[in-house]
PDB file of N, CA and C in Angstrom:
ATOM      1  N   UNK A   1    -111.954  40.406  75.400  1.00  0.00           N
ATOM      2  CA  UNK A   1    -111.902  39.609  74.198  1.00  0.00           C
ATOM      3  C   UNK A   1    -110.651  38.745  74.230  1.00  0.00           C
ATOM      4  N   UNK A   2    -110.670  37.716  74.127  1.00  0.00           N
ATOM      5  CA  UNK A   2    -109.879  36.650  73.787  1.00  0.00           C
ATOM      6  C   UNK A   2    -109.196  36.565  72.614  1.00  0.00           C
ATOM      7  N   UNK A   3    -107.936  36.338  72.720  1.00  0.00           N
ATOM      8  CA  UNK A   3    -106.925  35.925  71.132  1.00  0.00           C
ATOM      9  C   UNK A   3    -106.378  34.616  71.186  1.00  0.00           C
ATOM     10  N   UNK A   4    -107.298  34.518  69.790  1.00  0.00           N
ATOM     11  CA  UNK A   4    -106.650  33.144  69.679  1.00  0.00           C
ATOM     12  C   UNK A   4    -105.493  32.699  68.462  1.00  0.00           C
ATOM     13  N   UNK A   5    -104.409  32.125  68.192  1.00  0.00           N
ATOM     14  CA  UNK A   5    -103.580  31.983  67.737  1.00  0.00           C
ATOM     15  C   UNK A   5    -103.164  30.463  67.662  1.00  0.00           C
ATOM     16  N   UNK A   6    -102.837  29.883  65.739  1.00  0.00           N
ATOM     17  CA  UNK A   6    -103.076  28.722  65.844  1.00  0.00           C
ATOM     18  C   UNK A   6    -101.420  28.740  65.980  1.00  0.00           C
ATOM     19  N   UNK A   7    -101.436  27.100  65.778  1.00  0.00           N
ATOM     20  CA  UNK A   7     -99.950  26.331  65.909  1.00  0.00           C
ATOM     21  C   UNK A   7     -99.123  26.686  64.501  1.00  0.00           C
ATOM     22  N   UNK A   8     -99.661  27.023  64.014  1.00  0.00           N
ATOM     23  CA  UNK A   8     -98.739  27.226  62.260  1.00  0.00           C
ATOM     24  C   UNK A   8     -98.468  29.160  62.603  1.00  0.00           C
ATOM     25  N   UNK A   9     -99.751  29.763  63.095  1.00  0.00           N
ATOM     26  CA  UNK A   9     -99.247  31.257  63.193  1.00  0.00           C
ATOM     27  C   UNK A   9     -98.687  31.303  64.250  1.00  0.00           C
ATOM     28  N   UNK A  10     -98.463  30.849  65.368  1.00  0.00           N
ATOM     29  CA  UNK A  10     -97.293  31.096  66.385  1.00  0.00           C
ATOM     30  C   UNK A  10     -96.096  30.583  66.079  1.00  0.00           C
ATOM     31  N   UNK A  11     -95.825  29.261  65.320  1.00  0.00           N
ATOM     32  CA  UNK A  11     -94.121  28.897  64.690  1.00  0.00           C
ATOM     33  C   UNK A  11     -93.825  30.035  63.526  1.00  0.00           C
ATOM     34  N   UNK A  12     -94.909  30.268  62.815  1.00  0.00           N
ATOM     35  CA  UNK A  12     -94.696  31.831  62.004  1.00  0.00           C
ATOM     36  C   UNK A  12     -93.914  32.919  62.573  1.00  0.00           C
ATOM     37  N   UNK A  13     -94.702  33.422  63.416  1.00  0.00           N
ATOM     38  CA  UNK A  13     -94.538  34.307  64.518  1.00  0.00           C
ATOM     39  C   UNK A  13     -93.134  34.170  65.369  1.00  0.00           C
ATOM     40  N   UNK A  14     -93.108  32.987  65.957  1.00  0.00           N
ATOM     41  CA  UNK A  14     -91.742  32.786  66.324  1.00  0.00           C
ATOM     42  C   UNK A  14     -90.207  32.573  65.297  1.00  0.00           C
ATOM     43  N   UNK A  15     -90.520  32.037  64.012  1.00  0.00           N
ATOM     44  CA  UNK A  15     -89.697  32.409  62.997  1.00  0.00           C
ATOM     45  C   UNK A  15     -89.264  33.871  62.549  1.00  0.00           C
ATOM     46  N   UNK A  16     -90.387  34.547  62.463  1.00  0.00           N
ATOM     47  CA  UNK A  16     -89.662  35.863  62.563  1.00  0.00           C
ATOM     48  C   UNK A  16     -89.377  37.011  63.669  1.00  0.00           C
ATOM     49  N   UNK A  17     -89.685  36.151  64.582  1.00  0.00           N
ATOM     50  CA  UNK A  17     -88.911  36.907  65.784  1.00  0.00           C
ATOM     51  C   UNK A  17     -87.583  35.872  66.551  1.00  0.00           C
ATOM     52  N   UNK A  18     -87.344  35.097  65.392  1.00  0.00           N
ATOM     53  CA  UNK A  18     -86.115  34.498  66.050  1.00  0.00           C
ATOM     54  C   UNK A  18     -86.155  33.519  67.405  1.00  0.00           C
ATOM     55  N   UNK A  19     -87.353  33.710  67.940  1.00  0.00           N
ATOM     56  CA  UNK A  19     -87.383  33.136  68.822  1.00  0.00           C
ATOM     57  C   UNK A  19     -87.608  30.995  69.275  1.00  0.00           C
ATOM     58  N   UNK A  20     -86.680  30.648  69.821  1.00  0.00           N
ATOM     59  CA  UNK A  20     -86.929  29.141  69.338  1.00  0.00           C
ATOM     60  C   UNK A  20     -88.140  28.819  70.036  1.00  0.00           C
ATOM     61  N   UNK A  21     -88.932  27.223  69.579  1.00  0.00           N
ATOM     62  CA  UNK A  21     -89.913  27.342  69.576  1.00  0.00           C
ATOM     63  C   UNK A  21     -89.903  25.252  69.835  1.00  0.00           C
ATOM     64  N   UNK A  22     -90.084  24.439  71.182  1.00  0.00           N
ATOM     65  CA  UNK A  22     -90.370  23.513  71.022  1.00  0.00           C
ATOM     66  C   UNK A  22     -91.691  22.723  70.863  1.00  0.00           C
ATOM     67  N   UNK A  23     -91.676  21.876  70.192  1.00  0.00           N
ATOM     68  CA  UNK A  23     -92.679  20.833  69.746  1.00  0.00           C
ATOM     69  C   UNK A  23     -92.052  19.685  70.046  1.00  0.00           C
ATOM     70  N   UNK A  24     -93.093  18.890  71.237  1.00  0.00           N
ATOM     71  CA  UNK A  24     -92.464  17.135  71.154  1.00  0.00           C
ATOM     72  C   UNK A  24     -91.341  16.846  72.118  1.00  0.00           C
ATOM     73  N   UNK A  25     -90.346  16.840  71.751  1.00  0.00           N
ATOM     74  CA  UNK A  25     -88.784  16.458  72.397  1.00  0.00           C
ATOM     75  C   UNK A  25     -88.447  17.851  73.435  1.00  0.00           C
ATOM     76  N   UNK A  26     -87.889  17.779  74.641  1.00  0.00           N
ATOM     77  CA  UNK A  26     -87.537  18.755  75.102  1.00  0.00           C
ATOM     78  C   UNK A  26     -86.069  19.129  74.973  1.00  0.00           C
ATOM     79  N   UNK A  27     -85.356  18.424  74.224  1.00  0.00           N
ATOM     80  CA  UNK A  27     -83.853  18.396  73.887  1.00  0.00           C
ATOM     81  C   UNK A  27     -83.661  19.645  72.891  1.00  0.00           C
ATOM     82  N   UNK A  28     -82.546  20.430  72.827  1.00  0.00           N
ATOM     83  CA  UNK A  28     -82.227  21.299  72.049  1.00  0.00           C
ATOM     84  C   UNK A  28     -80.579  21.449  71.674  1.00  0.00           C
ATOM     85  N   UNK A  29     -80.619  21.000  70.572  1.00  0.00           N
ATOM     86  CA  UNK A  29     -79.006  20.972  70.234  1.00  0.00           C
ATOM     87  C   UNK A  29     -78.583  22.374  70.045  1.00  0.00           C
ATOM     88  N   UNK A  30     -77.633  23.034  71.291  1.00  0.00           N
ATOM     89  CA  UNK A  30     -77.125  24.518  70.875  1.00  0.00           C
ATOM     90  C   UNK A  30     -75.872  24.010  69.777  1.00  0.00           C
ATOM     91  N   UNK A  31     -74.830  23.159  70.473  1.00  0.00           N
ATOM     92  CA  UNK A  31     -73.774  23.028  70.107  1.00  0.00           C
ATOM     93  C   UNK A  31     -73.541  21.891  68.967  1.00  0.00           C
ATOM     94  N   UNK A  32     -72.301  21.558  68.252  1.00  0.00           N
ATOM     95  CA  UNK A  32     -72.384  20.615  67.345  1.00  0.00           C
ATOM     96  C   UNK A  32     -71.750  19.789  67.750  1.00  0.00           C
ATOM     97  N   UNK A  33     -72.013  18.316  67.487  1.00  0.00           N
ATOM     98  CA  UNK A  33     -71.535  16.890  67.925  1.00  0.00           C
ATOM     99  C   UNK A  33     -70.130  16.945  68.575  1.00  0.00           C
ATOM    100  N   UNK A  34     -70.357  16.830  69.467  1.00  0.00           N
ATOM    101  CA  UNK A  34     -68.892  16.401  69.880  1.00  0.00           C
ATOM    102  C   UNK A  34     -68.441  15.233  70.515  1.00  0.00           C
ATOM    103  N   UNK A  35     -67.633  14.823  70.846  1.00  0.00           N
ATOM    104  CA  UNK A  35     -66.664  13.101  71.019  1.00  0.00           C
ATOM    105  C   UNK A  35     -65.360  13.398  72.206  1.00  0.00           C
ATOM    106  N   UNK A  36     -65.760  12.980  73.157  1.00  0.00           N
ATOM    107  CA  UNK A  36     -64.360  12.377  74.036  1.00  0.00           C
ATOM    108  C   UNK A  36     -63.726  10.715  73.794  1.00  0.00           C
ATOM    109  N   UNK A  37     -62.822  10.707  74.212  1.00  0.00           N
ATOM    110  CA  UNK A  37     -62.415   8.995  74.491  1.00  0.00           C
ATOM    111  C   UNK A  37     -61.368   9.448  75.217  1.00  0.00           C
ATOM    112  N   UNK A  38     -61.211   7.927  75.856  1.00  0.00           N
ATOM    113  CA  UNK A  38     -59.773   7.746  76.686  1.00  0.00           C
ATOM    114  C   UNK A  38     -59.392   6.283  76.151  1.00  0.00           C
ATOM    115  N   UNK A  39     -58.215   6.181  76.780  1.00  0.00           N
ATOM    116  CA  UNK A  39     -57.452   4.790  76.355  1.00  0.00           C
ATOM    117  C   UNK A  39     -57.527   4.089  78.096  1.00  0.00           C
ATOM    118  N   UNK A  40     -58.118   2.499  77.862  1.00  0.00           N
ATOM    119  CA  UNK A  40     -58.057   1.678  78.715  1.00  0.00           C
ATOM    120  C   UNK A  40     -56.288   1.771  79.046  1.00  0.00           C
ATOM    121  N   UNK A  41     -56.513   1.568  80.746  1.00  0.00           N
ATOM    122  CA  UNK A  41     -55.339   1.056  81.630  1.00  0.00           C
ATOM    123  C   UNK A  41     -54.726  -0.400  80.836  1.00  0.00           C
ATOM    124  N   UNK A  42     -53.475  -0.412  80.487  1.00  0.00           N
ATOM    125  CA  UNK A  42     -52.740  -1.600  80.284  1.00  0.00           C
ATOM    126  C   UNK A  42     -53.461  -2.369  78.779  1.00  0.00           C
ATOM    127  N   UNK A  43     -53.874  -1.245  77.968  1.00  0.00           N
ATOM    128  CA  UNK A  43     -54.829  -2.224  76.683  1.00  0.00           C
ATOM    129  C   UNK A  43     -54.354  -1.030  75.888  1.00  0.00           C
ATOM    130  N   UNK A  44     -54.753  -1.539  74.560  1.00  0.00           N
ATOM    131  CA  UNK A  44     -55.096  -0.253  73.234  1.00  0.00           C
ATOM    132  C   UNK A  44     -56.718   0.070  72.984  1.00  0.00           C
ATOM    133  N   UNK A  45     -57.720  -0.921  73.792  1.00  0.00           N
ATOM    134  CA  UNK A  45     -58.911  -0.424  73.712  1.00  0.00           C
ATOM    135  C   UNK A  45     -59.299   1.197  74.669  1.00  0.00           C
ATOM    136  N   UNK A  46     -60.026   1.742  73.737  1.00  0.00           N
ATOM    137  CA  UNK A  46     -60.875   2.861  74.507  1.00  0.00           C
ATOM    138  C   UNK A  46     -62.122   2.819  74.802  1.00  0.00           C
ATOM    139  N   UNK A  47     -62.405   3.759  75.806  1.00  0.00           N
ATOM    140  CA  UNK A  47     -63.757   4.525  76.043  1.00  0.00           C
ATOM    141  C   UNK A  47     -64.343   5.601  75.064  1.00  0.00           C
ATOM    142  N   UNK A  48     -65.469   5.422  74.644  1.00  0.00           N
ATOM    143  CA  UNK A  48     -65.841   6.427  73.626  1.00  0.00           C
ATOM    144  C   UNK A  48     -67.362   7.444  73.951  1.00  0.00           C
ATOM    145  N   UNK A  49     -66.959   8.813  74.087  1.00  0.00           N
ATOM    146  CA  UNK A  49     -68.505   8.780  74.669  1.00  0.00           C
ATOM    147  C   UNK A  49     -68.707  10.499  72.727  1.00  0.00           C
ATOM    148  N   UNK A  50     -69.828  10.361  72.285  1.00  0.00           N
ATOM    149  CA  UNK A  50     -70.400  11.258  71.711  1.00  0.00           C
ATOM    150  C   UNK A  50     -71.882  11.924  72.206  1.00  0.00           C
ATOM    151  N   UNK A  51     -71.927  13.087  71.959  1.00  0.00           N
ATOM    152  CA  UNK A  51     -72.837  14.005  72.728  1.00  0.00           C
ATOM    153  C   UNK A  51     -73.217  15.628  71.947  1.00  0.00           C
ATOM    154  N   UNK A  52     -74.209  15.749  72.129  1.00  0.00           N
ATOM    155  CA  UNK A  52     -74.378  17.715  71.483  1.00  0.00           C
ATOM    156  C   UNK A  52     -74.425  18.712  72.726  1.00  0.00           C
ATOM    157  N   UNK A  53     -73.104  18.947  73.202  1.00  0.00           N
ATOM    158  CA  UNK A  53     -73.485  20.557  74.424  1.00  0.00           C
ATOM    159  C   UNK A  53     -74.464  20.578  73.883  1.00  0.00           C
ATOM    160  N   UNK A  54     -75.684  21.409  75.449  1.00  0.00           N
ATOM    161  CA  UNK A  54     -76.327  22.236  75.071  1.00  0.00           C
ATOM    162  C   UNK A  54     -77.269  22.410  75.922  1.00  0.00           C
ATOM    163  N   UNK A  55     -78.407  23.312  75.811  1.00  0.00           N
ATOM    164  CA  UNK A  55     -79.460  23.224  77.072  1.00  0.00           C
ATOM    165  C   UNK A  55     -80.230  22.393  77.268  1.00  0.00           C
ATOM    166  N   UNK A  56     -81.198  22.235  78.174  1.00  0.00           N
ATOM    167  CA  UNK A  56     -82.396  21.165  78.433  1.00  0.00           C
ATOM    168  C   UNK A  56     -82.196  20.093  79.036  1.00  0.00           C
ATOM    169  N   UNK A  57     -81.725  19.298  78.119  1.00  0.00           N
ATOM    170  CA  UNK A  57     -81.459  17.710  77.998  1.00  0.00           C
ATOM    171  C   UNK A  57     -80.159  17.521  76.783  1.00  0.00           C
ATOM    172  N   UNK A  58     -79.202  16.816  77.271  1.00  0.00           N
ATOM    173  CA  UNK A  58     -78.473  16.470  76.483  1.00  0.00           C
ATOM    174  C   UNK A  58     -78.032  14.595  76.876  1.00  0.00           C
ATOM    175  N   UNK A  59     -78.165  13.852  76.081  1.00  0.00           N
ATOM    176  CA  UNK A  59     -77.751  12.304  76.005  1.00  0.00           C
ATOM    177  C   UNK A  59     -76.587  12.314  75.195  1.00  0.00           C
ATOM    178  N   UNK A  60     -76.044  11.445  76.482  1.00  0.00           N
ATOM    179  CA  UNK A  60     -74.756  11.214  76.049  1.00  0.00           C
ATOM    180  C   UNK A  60     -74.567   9.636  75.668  1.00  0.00           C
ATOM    181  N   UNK A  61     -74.117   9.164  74.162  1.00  0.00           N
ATOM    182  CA  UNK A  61     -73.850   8.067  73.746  1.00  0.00           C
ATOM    183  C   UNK A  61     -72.628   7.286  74.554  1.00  0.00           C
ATOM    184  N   UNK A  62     -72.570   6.208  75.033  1.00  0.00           N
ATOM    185  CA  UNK A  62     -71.094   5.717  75.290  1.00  0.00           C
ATOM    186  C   UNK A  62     -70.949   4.229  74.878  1.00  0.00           C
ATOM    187  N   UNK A  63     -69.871   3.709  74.667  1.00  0.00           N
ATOM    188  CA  UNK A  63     -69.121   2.375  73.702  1.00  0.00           C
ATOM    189  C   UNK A  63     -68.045   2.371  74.737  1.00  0.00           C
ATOM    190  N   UNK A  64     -68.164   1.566  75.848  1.00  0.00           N
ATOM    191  CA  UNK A  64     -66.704   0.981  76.812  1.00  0.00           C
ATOM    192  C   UNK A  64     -66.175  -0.315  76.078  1.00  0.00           C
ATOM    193  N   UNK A  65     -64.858   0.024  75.571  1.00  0.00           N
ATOM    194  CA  UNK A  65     -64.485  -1.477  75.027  1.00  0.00           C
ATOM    195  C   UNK A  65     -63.738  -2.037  76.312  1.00  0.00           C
ATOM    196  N   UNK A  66     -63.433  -1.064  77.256  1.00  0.00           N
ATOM    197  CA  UNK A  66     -62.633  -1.916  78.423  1.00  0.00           C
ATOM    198  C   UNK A  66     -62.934  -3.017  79.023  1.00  0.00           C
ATOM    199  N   UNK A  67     -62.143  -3.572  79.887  1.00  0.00           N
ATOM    200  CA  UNK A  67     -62.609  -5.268  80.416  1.00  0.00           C
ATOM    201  C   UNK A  67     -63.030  -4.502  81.906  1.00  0.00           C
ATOM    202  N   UNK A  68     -63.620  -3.471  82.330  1.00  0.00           N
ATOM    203  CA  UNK A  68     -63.468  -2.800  83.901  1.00  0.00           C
ATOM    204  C   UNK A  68     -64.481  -1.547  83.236  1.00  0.00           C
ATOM    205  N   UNK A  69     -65.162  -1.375  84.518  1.00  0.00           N
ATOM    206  CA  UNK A  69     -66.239   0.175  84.754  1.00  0.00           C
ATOM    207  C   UNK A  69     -65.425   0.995  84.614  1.00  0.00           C
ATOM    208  N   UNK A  70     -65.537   2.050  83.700  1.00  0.00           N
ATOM    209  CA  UNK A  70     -65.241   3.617  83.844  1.00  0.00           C
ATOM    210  C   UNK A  70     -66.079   4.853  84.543  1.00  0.00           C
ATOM    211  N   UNK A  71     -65.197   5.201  85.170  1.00  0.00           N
ATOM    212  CA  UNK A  71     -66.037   6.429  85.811  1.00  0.00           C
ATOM    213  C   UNK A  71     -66.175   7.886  84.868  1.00  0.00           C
ATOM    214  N   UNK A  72     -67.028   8.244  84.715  1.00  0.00           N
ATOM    215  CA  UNK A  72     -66.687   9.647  83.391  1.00  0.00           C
ATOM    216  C   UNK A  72     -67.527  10.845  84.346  1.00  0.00           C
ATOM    217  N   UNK A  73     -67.420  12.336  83.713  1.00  0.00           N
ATOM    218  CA  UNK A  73     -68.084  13.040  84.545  1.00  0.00           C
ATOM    219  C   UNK A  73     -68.603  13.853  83.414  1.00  0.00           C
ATOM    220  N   UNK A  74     -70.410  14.621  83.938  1.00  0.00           N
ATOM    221  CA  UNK A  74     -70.712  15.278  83.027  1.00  0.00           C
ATOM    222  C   UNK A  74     -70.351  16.771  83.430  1.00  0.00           C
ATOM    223  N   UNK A  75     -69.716  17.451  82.773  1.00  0.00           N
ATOM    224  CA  UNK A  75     -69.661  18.942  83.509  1.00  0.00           C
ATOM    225  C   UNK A  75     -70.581  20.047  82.488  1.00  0.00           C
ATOM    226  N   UNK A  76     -71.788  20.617  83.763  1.00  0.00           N
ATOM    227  CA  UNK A  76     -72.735  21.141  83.321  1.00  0.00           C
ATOM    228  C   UNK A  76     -72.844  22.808  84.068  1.00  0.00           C
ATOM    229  N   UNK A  77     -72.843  24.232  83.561  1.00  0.00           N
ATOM    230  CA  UNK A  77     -72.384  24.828  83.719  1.00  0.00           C
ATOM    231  C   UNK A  77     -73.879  25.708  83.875  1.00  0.00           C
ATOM    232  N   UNK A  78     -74.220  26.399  85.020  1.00  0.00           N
ATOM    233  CA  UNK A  78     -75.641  26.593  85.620  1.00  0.00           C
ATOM    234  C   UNK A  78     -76.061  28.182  84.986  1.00  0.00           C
ATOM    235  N   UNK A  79     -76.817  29.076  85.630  1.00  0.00           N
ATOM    236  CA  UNK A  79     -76.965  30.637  84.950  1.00  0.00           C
ATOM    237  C   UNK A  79     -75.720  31.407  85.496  1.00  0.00           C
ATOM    238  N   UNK A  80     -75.811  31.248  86.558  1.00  0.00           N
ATOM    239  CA  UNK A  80     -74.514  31.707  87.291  1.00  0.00           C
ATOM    240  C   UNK A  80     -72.900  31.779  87.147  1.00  0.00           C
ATOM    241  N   UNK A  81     -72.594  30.776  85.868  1.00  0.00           N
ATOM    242  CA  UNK A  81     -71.537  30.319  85.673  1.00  0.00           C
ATOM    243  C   UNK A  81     -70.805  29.540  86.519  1.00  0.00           C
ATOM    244  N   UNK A  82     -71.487  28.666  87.488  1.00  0.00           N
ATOM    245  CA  UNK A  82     -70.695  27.405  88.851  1.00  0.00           C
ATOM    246  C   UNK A  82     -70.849  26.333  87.563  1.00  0.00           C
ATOM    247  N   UNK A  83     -70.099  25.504  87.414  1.00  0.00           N
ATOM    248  CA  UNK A  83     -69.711  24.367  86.977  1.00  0.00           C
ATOM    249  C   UNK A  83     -70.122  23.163  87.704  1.00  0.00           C
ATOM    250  N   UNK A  84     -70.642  22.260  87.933  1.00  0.00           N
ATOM    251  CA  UNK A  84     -70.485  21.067  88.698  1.00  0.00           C
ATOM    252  C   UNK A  84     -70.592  19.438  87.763  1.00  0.00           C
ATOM    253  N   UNK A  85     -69.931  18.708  88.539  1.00  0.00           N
ATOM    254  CA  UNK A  85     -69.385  17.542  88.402  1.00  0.00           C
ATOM    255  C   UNK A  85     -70.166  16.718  88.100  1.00  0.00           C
ATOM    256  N   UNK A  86     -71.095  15.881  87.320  1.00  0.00           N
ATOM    257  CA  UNK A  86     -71.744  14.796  87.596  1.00  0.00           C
ATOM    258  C   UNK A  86     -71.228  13.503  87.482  1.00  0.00           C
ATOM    259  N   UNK A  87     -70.159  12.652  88.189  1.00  0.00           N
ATOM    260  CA  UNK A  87     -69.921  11.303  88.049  1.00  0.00           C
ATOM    261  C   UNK A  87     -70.882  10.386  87.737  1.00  0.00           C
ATOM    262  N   UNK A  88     -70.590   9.550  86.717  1.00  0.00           N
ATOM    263  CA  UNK A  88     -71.243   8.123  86.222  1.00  0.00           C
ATOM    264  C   UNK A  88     -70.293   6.903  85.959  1.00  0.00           C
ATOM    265  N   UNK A  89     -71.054   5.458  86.705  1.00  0.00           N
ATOM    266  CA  UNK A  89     -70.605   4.813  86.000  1.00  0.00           C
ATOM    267  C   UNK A  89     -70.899   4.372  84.122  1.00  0.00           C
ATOM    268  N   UNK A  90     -69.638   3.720  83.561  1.00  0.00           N
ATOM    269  CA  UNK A  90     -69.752   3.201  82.972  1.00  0.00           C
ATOM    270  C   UNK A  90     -69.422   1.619  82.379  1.00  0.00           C
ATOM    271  N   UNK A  91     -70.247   0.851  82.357  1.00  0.00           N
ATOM    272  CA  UNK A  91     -69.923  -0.928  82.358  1.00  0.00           C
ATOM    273  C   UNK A  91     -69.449  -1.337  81.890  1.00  0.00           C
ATOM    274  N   UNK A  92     -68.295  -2.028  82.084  1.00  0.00           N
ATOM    275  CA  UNK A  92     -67.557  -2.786  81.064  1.00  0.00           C
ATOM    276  C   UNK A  92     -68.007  -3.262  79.778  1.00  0.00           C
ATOM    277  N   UNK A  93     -67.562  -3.407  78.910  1.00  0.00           N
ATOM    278  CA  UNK A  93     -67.561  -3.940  77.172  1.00  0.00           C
ATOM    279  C   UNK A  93     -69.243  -3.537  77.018  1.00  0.00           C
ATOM    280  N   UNK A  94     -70.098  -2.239  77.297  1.00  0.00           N
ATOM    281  CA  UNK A  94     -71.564  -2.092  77.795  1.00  0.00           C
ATOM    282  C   UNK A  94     -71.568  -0.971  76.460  1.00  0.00           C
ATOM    283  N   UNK A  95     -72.698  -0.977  75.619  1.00  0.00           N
ATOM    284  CA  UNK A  95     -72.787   0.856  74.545  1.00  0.00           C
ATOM    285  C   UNK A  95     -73.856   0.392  75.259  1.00  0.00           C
ATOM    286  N   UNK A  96     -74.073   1.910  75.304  1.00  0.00           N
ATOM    287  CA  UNK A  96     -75.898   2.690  75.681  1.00  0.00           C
ATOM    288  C   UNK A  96     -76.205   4.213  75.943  1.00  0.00           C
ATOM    289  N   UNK A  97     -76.738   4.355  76.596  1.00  0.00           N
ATOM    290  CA  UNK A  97     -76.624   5.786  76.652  1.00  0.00           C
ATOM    291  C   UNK A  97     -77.180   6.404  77.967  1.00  0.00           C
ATOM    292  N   UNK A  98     -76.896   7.836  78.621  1.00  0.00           N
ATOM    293  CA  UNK A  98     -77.584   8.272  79.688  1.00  0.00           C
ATOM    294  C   UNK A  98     -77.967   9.529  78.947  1.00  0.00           C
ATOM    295  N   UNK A  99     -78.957   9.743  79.955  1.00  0.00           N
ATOM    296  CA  UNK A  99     -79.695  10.993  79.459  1.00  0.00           C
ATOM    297  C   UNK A  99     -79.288  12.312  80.602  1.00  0.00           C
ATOM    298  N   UNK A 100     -78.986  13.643  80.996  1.00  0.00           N
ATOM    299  CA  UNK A 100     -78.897  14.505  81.937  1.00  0.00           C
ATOM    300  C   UNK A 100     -79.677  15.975  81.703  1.00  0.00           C
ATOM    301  N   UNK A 101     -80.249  16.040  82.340  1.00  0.00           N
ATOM    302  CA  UNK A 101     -81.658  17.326  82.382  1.00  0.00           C
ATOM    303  C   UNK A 101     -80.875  18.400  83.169  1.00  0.00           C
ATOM    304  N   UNK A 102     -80.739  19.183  82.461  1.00  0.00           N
ATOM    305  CA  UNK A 102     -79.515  20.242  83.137  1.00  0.00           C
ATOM    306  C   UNK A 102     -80.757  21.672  83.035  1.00  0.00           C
ATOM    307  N   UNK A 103     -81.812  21.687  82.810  1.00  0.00           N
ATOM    308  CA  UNK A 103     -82.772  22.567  82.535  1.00  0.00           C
ATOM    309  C   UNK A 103     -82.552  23.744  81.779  1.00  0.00           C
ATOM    310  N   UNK A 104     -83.390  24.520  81.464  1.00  0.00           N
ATOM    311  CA  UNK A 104     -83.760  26.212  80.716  1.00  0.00           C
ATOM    312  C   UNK A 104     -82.523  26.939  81.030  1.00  0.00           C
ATOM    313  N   UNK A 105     -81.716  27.055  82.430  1.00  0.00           N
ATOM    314  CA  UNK A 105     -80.822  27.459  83.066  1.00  0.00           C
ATOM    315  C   UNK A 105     -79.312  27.419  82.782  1.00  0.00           C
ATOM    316  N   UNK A 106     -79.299  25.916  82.532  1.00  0.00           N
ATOM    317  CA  UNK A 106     -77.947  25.035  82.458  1.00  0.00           C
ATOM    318  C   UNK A 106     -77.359  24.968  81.120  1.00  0.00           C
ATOM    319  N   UNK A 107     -76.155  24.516  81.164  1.00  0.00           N
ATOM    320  CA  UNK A 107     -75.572  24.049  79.613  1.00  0.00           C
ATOM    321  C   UNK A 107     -74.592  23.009  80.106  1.00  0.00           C
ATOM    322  N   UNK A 108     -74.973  22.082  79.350  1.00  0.00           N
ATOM    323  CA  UNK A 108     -74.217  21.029  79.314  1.00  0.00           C
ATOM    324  C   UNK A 108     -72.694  21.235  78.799  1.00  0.00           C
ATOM    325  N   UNK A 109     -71.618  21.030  78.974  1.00  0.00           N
ATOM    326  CA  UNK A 109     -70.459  21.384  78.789  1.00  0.00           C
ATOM    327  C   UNK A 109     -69.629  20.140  77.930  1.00  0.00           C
ATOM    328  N   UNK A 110     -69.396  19.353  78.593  1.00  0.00           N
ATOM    329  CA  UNK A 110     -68.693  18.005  78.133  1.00  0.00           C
ATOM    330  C   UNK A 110     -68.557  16.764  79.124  1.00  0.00           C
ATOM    331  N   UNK A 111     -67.620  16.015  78.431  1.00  0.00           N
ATOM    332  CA  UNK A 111     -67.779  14.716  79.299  1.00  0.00           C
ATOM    333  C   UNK A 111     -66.260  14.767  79.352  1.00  0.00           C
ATOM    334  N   UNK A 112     -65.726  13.980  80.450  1.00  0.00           N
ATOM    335  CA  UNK A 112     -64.220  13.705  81.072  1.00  0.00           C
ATOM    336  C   UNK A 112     -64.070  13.041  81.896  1.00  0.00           C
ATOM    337  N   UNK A 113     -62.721  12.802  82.179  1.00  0.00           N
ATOM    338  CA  UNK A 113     -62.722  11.967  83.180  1.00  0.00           C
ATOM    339  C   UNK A 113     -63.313  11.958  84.660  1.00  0.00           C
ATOM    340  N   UNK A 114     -63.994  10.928  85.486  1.00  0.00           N
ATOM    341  CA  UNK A 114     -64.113  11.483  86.680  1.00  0.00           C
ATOM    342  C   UNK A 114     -63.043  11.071  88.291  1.00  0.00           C
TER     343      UNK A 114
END
């Protein structure tokens, strides 16, 4: 015999077992907003990047007011606890955003210099 179980009694179901539960987006905010910047070489303009740690997928916002590419790094921290580096550019006087798939496994950590 077969069980069947709709979409309203399994988010039920997963509400009271605590367990999270995606629909749609594969992004999951563990952590709360957070913000790096640096200060441009020889200027008072900065680099600005905002972002949510966390598993899955995390996008990172960035605003370069510099006149020159910044290099930034994502550091994403695996099951194992190894850390690794992801360097990116970033384009002069450029906002936009990148996206990094760190999977089920991973946690996104922060952004810094690279």
């Amino acid at each position: 015999m077969r069980n069947a179980f709709s979409k309203a009694g399994m988010v039920a179901l997963a509400v009271a077992l605590s367990v999270p539960v995606f629909s749609g987006s594969a992004q999951a905010f563990d952590g709360p907003a957070a913000k790096n910047s640096w200060g441009c070489d020889n200027s008072s303009q900065r680099v600005n990047f905002d972002y949510h740690p966390g598993s899955v997928t995390t996008t990172v916002y960035y605003n370069n007011h510099c006149n020159y590419t910044v290099r930034a790094a994502a550091h994403i921290e695996d099951h194992n606890g190894t850390v690794t580096e992801d360097c990116f550019s970033v384009p002069a006087g450029k906002k936009d955003s990148i996206k990094f798939q760190q999977g089920l496994s991973g946690y996104f950590i922060g952004i810094y210099k690279c």
